[in-house]
PDB file of N, CA and C in Angstrom:
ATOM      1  N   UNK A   1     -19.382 -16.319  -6.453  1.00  0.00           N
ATOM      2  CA  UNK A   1     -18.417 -15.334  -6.008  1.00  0.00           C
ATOM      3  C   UNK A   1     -18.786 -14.885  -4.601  1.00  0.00           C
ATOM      4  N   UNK A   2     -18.141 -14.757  -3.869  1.00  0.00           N
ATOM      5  CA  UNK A   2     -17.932 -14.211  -2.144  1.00  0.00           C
ATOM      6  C   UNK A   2     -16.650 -13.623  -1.832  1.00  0.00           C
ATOM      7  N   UNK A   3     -17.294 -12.578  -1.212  1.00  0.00           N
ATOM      8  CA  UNK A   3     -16.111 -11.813  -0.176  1.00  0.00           C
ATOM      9  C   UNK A   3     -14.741 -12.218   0.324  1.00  0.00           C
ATOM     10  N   UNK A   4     -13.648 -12.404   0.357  1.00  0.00           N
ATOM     11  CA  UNK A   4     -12.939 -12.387   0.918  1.00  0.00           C
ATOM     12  C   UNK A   4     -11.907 -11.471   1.352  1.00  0.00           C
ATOM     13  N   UNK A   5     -11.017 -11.425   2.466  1.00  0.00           N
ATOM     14  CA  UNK A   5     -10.245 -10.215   2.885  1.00  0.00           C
ATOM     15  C   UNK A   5      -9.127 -10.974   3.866  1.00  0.00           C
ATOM     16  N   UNK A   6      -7.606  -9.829   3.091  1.00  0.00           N
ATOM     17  CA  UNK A   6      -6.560 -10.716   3.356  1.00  0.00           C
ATOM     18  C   UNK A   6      -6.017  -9.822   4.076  1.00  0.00           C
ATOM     19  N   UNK A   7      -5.383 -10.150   5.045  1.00  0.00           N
ATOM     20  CA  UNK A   7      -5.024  -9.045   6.105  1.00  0.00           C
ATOM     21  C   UNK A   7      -3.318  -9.580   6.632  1.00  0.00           C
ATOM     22  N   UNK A   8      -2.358  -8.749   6.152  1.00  0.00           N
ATOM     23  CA  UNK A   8      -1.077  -9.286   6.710  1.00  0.00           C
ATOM     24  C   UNK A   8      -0.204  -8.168   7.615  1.00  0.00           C
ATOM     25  N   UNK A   9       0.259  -8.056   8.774  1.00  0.00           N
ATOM     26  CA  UNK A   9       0.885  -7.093   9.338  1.00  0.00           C
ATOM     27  C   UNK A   9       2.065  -7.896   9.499  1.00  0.00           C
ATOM     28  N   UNK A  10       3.031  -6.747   9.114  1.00  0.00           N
ATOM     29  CA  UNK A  10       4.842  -6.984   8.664  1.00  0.00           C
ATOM     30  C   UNK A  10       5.848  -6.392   9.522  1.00  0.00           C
ATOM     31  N   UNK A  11       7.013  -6.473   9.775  1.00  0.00           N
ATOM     32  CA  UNK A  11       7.685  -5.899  10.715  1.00  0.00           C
ATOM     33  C   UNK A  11       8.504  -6.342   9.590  1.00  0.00           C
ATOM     34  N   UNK A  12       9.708  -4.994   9.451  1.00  0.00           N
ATOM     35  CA  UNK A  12      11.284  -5.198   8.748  1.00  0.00           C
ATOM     36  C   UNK A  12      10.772  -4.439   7.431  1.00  0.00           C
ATOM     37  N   UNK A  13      11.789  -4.571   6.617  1.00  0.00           N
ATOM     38  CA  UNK A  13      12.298  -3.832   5.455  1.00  0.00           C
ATOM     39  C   UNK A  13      11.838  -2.174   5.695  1.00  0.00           C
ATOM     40  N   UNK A  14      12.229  -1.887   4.519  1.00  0.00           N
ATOM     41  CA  UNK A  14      11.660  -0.200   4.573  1.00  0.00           C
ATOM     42  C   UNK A  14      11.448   0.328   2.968  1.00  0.00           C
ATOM     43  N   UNK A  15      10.337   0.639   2.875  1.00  0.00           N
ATOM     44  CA  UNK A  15       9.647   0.815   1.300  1.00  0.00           C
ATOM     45  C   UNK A  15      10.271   2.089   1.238  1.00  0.00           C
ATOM     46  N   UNK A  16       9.851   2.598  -0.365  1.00  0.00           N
ATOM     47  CA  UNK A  16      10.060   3.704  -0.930  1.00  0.00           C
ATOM     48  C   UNK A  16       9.026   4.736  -0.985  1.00  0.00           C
ATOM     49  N   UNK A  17      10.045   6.207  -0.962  1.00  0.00           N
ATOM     50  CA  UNK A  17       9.155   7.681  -1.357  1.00  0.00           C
ATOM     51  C   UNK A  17       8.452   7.783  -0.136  1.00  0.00           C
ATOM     52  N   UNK A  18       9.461   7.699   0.687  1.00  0.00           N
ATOM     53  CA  UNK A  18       9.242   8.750   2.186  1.00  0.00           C
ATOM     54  C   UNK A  18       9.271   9.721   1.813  1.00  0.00           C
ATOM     55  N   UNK A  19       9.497  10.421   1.220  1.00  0.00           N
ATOM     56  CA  UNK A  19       9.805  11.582   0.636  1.00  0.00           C
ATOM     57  C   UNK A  19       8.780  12.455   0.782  1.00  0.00           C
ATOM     58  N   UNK A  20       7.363  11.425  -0.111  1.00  0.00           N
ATOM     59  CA  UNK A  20       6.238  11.962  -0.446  1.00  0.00           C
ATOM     60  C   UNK A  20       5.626  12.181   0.362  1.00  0.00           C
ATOM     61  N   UNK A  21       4.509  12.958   0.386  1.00  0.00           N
ATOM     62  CA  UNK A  21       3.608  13.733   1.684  1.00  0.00           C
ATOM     63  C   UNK A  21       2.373  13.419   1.640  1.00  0.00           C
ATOM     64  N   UNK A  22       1.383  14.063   2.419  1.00  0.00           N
ATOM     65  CA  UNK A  22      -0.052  13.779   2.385  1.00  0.00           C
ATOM     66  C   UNK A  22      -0.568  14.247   1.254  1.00  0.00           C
ATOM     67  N   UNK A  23      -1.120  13.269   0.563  1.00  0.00           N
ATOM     68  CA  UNK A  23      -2.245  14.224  -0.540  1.00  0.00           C
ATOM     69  C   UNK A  23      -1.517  13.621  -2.210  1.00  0.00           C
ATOM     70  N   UNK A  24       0.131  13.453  -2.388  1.00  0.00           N
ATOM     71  CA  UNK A  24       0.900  13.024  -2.978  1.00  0.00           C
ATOM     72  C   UNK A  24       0.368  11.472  -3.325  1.00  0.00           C
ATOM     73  N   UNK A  25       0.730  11.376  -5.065  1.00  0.00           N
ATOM     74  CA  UNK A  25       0.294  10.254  -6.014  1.00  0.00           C
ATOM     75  C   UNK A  25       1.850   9.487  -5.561  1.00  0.00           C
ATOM     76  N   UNK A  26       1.333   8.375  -5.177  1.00  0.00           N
ATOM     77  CA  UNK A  26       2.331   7.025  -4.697  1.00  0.00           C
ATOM     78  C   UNK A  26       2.906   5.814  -5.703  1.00  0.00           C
ATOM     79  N   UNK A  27       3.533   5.839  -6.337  1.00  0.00           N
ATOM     80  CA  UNK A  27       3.960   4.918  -7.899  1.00  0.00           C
ATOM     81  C   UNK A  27       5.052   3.972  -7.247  1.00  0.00           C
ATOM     82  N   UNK A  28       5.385   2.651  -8.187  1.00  0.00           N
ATOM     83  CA  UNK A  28       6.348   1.955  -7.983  1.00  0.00           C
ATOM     84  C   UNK A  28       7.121   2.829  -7.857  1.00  0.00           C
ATOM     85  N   UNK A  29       8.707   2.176  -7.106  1.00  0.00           N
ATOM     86  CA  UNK A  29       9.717   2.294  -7.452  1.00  0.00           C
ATOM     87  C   UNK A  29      10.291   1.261  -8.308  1.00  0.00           C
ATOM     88  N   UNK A  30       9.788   0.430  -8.346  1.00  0.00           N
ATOM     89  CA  UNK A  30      10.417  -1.038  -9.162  1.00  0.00           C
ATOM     90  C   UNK A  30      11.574  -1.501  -8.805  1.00  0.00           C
ATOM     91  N   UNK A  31      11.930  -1.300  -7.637  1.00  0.00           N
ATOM     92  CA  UNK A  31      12.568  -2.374  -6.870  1.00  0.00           C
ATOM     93  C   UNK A  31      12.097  -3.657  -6.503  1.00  0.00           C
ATOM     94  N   UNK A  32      12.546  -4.816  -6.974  1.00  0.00           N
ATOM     95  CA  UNK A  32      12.258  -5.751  -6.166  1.00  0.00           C
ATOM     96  C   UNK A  32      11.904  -6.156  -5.021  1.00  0.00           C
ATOM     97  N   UNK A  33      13.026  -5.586  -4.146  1.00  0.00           N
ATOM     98  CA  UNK A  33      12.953  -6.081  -2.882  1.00  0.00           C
ATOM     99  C   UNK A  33      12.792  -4.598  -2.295  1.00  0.00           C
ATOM    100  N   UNK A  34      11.504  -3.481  -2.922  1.00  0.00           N
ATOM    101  CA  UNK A  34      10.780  -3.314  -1.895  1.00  0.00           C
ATOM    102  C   UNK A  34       9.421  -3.579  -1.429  1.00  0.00           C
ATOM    103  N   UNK A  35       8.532  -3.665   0.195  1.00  0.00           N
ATOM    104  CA  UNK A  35       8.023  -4.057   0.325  1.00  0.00           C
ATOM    105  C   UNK A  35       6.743  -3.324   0.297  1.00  0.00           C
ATOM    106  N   UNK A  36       7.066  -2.185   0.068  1.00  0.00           N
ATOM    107  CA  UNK A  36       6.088  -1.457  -0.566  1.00  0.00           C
ATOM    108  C   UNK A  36       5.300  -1.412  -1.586  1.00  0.00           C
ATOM    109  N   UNK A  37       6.461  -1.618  -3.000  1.00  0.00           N
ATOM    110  CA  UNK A  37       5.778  -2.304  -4.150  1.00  0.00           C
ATOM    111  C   UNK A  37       5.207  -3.300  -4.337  1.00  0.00           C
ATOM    112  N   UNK A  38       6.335  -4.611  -3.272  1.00  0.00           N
ATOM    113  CA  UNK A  38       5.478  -5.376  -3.301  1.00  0.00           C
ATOM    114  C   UNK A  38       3.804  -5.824  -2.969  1.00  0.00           C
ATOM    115  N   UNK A  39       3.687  -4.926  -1.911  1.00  0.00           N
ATOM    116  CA  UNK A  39       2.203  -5.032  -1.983  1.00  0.00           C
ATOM    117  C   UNK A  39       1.223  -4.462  -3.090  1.00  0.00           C
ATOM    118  N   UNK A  40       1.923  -3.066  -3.667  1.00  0.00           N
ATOM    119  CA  UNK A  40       1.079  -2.761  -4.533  1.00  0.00           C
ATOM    120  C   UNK A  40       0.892  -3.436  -5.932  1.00  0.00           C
ATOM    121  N   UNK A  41       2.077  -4.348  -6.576  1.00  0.00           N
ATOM    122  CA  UNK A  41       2.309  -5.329  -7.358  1.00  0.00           C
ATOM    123  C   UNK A  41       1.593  -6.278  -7.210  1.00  0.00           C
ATOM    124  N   UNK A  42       0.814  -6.883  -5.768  1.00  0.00           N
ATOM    125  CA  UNK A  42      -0.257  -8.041  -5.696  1.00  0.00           C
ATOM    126  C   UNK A  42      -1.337  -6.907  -5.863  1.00  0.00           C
ATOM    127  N   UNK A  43      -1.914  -5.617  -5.227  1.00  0.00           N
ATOM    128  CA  UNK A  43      -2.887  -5.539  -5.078  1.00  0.00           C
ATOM    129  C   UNK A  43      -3.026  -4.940  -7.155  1.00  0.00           C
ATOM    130  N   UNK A  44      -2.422  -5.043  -8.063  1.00  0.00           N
ATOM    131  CA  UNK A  44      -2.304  -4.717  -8.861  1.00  0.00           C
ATOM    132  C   UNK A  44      -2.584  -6.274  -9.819  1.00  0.00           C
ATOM    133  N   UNK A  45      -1.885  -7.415  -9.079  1.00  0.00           N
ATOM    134  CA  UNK A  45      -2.377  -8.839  -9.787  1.00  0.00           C
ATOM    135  C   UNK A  45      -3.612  -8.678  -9.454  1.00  0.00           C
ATOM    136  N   UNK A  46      -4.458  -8.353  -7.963  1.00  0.00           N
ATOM    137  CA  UNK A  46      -5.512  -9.326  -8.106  1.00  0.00           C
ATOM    138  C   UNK A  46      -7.133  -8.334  -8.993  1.00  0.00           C
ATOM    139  N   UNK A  47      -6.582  -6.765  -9.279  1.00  0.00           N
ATOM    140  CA  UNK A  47      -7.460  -6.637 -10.251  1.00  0.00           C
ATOM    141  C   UNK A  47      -6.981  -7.000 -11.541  1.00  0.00           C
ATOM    142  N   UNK A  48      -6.100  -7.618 -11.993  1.00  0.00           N
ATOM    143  CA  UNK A  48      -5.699  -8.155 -13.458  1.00  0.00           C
ATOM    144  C   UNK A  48      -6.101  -9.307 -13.640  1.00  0.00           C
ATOM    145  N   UNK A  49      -6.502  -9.909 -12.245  1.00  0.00           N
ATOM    146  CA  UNK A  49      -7.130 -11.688 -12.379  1.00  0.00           C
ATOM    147  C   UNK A  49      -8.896 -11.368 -12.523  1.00  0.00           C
ATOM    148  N   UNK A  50      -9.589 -10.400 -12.078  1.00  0.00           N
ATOM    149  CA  UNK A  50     -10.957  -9.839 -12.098  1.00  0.00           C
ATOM    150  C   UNK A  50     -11.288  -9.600 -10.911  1.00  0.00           C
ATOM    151  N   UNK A  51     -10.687  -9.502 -10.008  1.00  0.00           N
ATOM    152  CA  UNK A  51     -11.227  -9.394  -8.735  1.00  0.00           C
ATOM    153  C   UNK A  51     -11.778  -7.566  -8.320  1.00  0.00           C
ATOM    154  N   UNK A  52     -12.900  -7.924  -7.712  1.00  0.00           N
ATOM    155  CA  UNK A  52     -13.290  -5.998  -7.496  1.00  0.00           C
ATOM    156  C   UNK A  52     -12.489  -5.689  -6.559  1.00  0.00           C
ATOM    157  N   UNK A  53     -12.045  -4.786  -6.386  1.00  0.00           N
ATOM    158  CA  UNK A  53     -11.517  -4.859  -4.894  1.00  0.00           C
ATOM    159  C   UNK A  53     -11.946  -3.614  -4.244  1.00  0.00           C
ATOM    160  N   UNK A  54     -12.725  -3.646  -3.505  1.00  0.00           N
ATOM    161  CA  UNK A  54     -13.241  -2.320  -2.514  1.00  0.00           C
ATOM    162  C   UNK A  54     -12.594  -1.880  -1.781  1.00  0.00           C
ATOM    163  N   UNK A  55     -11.114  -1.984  -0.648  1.00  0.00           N
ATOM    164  CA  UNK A  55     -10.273  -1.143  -0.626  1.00  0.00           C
ATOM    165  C   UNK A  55      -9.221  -2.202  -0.338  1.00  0.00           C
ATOM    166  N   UNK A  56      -8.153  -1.234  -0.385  1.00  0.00           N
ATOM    167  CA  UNK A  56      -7.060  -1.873  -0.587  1.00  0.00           C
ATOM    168  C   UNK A  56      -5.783  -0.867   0.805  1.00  0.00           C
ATOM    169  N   UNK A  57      -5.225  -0.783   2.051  1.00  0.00           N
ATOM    170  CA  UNK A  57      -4.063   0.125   2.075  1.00  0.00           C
ATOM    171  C   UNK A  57      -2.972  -0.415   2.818  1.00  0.00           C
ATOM    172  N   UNK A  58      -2.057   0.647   2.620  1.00  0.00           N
ATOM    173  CA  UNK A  58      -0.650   0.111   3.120  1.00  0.00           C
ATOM    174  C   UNK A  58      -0.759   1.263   4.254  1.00  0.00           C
ATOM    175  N   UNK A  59      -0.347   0.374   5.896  1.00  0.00           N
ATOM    176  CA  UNK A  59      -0.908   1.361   6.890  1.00  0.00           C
ATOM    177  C   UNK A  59       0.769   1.599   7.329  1.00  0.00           C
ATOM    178  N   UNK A  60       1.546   2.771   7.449  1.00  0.00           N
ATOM    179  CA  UNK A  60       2.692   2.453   8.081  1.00  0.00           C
ATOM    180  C   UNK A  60       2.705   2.634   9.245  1.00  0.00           C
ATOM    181  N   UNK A  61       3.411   1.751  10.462  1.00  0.00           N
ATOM    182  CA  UNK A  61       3.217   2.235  12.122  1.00  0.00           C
ATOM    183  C   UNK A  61       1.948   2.397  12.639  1.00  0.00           C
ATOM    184  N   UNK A  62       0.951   1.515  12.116  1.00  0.00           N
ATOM    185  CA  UNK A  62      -0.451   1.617  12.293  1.00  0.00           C
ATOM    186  C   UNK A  62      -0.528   1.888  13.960  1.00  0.00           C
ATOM    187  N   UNK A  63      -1.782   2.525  14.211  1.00  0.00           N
ATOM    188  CA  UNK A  63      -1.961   2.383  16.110  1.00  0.00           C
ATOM    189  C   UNK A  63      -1.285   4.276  16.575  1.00  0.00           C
ATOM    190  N   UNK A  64      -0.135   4.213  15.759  1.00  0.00           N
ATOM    191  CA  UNK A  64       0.421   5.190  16.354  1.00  0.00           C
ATOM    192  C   UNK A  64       0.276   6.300  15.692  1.00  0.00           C
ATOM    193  N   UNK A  65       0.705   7.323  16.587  1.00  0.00           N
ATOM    194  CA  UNK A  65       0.905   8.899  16.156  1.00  0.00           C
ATOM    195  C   UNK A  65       1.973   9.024  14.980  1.00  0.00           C
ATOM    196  N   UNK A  66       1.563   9.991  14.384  1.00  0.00           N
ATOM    197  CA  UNK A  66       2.141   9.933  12.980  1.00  0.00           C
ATOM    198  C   UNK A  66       2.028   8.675  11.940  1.00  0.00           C
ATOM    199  N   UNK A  67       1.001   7.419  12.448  1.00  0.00           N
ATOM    200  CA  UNK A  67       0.463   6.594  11.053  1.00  0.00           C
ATOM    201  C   UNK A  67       0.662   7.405   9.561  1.00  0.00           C
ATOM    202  N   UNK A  68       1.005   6.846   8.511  1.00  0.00           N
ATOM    203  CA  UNK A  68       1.159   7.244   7.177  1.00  0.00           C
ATOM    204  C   UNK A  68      -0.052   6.177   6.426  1.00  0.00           C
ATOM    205  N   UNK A  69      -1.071   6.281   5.503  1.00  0.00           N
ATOM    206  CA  UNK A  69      -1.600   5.538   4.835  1.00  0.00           C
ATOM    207  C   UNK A  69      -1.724   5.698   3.839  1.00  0.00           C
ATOM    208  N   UNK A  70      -1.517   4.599   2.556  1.00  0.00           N
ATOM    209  CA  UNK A  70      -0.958   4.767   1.353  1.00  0.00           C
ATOM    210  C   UNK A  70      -2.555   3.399   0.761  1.00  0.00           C
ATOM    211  N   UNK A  71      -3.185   4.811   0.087  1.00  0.00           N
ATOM    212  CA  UNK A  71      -4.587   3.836  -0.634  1.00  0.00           C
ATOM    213  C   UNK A  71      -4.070   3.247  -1.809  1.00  0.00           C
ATOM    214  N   UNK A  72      -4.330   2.265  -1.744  1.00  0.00           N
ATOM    215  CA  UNK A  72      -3.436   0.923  -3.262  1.00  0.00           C
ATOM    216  C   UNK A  72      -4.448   1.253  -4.062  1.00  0.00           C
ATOM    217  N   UNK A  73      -5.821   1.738  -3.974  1.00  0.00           N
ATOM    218  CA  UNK A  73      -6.191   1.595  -5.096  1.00  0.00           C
ATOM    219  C   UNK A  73      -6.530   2.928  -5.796  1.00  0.00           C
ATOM    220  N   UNK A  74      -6.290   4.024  -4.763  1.00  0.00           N
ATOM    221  CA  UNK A  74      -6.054   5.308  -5.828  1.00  0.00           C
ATOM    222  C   UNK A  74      -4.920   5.934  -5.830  1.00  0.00           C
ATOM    223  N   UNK A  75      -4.162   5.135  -5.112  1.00  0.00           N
ATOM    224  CA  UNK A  75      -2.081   5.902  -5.173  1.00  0.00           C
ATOM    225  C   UNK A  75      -2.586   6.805  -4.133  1.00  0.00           C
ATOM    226  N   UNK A  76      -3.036   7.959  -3.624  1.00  0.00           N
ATOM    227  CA  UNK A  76      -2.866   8.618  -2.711  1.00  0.00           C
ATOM    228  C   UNK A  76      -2.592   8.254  -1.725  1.00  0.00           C
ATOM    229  N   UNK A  77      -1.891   9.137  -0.933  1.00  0.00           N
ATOM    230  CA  UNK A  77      -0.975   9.170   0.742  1.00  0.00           C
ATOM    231  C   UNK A  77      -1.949   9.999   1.182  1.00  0.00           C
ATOM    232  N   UNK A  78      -1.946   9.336   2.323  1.00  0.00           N
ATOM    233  CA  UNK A  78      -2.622  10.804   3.709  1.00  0.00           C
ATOM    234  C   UNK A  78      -1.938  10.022   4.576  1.00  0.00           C
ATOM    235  N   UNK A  79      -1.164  11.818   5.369  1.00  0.00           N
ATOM    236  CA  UNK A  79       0.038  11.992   5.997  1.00  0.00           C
ATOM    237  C   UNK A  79       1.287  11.656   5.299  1.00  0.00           C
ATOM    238  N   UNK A  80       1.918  12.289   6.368  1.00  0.00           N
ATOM    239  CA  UNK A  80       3.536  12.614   6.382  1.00  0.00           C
ATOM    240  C   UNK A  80       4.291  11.402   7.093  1.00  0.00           C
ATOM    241  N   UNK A  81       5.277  11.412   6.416  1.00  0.00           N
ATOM    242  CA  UNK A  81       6.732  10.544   7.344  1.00  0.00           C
ATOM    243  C   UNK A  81       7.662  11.596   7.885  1.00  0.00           C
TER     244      UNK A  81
END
């Protein structure tokens, strides 16, 4: 077993529960085609296959002022949209 780390930056669609704020528990919406879930739906396969996973996040508008980050592996948000 060894390390690996998958790193994808996305442009387009627009995920769910903007709504939610800093500090706020982050859940599917179970939409298909959002791309929000979708990431949390893999990072959700690859501990169901055994994999540890030491962190996991969804960065929105990374770089910039007002970044939103959404930790996949404890649902919490820090920051606002």
């Amino acid at each position: 077993m060894g390390n690996f780390v998958i790193d994808v930056e996305a442009v387009g669609g627009h995920g769910c529960q903007r709504e939610k704020g800093d500090g706020a528990r982050i859940e599917s919406c179970g939409s298909p085609g959002c791309p929000d879930c979708l990431t949390r739906r893999f990072v959700e396969e690859l501990r169901r296959v055994g994999c540890s996973l030491v962190r996991g996040r969804l960065i929105h508008w990374p770089g910039q002022q007002g970044s939103v980050e959404d930790d996949l592996l404890s649902g919490i948000r820090t920051g606002s949209f």
